[in-house]
C-alpha atoms as a PDB file:
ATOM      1  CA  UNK A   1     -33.971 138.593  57.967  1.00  0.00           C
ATOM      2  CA  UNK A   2     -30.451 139.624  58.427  1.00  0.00           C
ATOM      3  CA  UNK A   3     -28.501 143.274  57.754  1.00  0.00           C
ATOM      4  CA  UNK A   4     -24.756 143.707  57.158  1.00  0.00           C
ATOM      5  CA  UNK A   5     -22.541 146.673  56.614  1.00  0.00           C
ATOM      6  CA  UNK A   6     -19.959 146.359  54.476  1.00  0.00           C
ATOM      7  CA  UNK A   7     -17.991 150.539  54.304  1.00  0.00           C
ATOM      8  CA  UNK A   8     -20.786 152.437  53.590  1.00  0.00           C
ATOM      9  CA  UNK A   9     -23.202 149.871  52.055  1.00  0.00           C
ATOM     10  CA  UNK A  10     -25.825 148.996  54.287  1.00  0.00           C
ATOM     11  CA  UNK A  11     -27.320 145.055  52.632  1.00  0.00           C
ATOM     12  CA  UNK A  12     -30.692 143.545  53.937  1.00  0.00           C
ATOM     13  CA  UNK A  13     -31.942 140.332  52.953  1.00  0.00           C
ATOM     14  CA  UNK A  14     -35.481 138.835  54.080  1.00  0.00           C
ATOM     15  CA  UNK A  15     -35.556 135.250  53.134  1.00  0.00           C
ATOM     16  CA  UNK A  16     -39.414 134.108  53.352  1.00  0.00           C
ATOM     17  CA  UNK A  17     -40.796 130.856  52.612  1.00  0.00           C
ATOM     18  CA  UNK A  18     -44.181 129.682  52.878  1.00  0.00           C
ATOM     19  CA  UNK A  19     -45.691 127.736  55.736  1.00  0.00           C
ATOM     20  CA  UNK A  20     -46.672 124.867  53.051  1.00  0.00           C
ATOM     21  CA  UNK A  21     -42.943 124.637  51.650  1.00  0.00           C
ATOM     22  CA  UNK A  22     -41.061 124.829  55.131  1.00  0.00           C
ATOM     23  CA  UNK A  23     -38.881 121.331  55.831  1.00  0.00           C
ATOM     24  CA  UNK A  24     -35.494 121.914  58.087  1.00  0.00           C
ATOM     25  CA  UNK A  25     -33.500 122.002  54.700  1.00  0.00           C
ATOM     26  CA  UNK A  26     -35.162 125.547  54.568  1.00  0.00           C
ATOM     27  CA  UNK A  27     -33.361 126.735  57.784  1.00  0.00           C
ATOM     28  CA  UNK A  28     -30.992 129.865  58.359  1.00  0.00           C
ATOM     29  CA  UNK A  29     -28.311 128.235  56.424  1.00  0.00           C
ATOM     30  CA  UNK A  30     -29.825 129.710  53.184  1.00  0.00           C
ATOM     31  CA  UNK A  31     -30.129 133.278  54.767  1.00  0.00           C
ATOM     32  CA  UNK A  32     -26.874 133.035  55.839  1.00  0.00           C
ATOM     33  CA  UNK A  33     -25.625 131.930  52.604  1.00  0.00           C
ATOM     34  CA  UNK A  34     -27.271 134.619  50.478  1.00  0.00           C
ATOM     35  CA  UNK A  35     -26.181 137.055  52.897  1.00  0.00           C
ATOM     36  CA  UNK A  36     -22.587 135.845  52.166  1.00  0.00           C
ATOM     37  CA  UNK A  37     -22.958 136.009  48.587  1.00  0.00           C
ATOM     38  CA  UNK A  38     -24.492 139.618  48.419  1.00  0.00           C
ATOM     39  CA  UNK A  39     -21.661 140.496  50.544  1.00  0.00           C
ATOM     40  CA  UNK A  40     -19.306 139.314  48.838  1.00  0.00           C
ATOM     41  CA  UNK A  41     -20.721 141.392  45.676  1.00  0.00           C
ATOM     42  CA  UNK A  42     -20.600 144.510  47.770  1.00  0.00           C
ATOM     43  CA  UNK A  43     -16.788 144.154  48.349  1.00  0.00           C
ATOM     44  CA  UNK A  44     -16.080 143.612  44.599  1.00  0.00           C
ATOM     45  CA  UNK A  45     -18.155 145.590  43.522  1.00  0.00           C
ATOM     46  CA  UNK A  46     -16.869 148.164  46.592  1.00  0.00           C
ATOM     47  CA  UNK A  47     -12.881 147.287  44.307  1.00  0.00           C
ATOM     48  CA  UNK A  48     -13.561 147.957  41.253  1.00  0.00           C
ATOM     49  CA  UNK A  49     -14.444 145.135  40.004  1.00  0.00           C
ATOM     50  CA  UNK A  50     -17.489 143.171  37.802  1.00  0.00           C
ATOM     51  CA  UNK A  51     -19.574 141.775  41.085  1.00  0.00           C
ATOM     52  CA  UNK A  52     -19.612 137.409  40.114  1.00  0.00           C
ATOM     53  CA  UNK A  53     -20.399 136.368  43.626  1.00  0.00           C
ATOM     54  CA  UNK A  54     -22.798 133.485  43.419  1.00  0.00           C
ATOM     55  CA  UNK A  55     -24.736 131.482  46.099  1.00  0.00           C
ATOM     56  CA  UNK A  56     -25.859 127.634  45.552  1.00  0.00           C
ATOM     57  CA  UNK A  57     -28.926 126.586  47.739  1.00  0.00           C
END
């Protein structure tokens, strides 16, 4: 799970996977990745603009 504030825009993200599916590629690199990408939506969304920020797993 991770939480960031971006101004006044509080973004949570709880990345679950089951116990059957989990291998290392499954780590906190893909939390930490979708937590960039909303992010990243926040702030353009945040200027103005069309949020297009996408994440690749």
């Amino acid at each position: 799970m991770s939480v960031v504030r971006f101004g006044s825009v509080v973004v949570g993200v709880t990345y679950r996977i089951e116990a059957v599916d989990w291998t290392e590629a499954f780590g906190g690199d893909h939390l930490e990745v979708l937590t960039r990408m909303l992010v990243d939506r926040v702030r353009q969304a945040c200027e103005g603009q069309a949020p297009t920020a996408r994440a690749v797993l």
